[in-house]
Protein backbone atom coordinates (compact mmCIF):
# COMPACT_ATOMS: atom_id res chain seq x y z
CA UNK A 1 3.19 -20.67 -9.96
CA UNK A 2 3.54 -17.01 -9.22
CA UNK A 3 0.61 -15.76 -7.04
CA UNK A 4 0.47 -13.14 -4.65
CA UNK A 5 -2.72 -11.57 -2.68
CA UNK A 6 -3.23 -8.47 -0.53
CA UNK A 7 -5.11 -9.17 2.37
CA UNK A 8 -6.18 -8.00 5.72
CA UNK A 9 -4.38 -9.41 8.68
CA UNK A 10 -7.03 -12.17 9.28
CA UNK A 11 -6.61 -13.19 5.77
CA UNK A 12 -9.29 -12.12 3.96
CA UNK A 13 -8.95 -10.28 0.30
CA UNK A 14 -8.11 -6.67 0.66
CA UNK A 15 -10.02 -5.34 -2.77
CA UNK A 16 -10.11 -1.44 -1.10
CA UNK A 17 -10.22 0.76 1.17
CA UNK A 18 -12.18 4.16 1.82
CA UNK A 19 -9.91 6.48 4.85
CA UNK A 20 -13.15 8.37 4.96
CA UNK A 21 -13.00 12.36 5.75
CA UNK A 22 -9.14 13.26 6.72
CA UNK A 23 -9.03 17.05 7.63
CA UNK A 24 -6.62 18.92 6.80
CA UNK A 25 -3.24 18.87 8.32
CA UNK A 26 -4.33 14.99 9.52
CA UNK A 27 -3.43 11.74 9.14
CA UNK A 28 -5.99 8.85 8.70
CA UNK A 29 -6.72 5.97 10.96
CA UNK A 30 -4.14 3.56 9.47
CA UNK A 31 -4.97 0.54 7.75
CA UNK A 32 -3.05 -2.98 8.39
CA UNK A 33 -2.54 -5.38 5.75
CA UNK A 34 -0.45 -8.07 4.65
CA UNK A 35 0.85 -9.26 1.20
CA UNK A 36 0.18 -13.55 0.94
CA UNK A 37 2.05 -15.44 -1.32
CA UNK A 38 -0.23 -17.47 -2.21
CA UNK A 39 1.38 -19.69 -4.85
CA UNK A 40 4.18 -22.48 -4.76
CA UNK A 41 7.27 -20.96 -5.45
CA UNK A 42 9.81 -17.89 -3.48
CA UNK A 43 9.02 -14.42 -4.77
CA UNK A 44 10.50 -11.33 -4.77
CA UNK A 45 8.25 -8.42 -4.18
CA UNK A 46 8.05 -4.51 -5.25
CA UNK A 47 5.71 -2.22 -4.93
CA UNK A 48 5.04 1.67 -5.73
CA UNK A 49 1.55 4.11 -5.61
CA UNK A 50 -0.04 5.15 -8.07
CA UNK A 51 -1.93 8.59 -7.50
CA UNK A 52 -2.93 11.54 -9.99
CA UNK A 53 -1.62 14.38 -7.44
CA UNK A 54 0.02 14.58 -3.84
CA UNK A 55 -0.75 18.12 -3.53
CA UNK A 56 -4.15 17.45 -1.87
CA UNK A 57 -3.59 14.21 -0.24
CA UNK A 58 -1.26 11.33 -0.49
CA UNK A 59 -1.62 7.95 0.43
CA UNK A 60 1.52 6.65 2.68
CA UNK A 61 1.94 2.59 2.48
CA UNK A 62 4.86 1.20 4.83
CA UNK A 63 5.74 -2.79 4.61
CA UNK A 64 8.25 -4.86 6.80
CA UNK A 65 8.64 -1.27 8.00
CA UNK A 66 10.18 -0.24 4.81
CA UNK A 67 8.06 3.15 3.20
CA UNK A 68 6.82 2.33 -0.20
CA UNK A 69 7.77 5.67 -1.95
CA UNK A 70 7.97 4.41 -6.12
CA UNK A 71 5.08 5.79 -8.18
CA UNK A 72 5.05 3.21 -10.83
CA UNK A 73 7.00 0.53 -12.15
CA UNK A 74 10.55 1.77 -12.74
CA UNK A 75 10.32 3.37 -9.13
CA UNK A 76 9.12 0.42 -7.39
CA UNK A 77 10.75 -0.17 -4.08
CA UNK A 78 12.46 -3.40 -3.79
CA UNK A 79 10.88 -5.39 -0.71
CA UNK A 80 13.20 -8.26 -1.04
CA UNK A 81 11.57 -12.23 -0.96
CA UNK A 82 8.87 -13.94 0.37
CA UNK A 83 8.43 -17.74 0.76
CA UNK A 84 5.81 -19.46 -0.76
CA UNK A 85 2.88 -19.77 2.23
CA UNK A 86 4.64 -17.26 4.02
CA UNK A 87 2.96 -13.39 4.40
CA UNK A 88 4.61 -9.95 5.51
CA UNK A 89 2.87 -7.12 7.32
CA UNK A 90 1.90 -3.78 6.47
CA UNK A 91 0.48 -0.57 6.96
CA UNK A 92 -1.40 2.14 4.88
CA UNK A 93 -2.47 5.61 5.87
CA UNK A 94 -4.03 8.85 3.82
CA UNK A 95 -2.25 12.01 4.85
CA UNK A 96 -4.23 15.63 4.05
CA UNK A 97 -1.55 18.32 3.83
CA UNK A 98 -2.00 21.25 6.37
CA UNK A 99 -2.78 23.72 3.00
CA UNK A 100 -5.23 22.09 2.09
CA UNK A 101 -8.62 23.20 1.43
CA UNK A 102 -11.48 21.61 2.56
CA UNK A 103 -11.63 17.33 2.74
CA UNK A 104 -10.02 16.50 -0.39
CA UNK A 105 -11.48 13.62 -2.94
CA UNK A 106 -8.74 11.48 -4.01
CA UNK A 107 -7.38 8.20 -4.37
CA UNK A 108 -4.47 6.06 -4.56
CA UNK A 109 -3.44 2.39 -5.73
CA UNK A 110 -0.96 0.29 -3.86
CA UNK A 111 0.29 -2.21 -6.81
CA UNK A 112 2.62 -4.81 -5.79
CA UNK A 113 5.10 -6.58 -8.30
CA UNK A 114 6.11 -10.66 -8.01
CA UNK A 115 9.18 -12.04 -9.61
């Protein structure tokens, strides 16, 4: 069975995250995660970011120190397999361009693809 999970390092379910006020011209505090497979079979992973705009804000998600830079499906970046049991790690930031005016409110979704 195909099942994956994002989760915090310790293991528990990573459902969101709120970066809080990033000024402009900043970078959040970033976020570690890892992606679980948690079913019985290999799987090989993609993932891309969904967000309505970058202008004001863009959500930057690296894993296995690759950058995640697809913004939906047929972009997805290829992050190669993952055992069953096994996890990889990860990191996700929210970056506030230097233009930008005031603490922007925004969001972005990390989705990640098993085959």
């Amino acid at each position: 069975m195909l099942s994956i999970e994002l989760q915090t390092p310790d293991g528990q379910a990573l459902t969101g995250h709120n970066f809080g006020d990033v000024a402009p011209g900043t970078v959040s505090t970033p976020l570690a995660f890892r992606i679980a497979n948690t079913g019985d079979v290999d799987v090989s992973l993609a993932a891309w970011i969904e967000q309505t705009s970058t202008a004001d804000g863009e959500m930057r998600v690296t894993v296995a120190g690759q950058l995640v830079t697809g913004t939906d499906a047929a972009t997805a970046v290829s992050l190669g397999s993952l055992a069953a049991g096994a996890t990889v790690a990860g990191e996700m930031s929210w970056r506030n361009p230097a233009g930008s005016v005031g603490v922007p409110v925004d969001s972005g979704v990390l989705r990640v693809r098993a085959n």
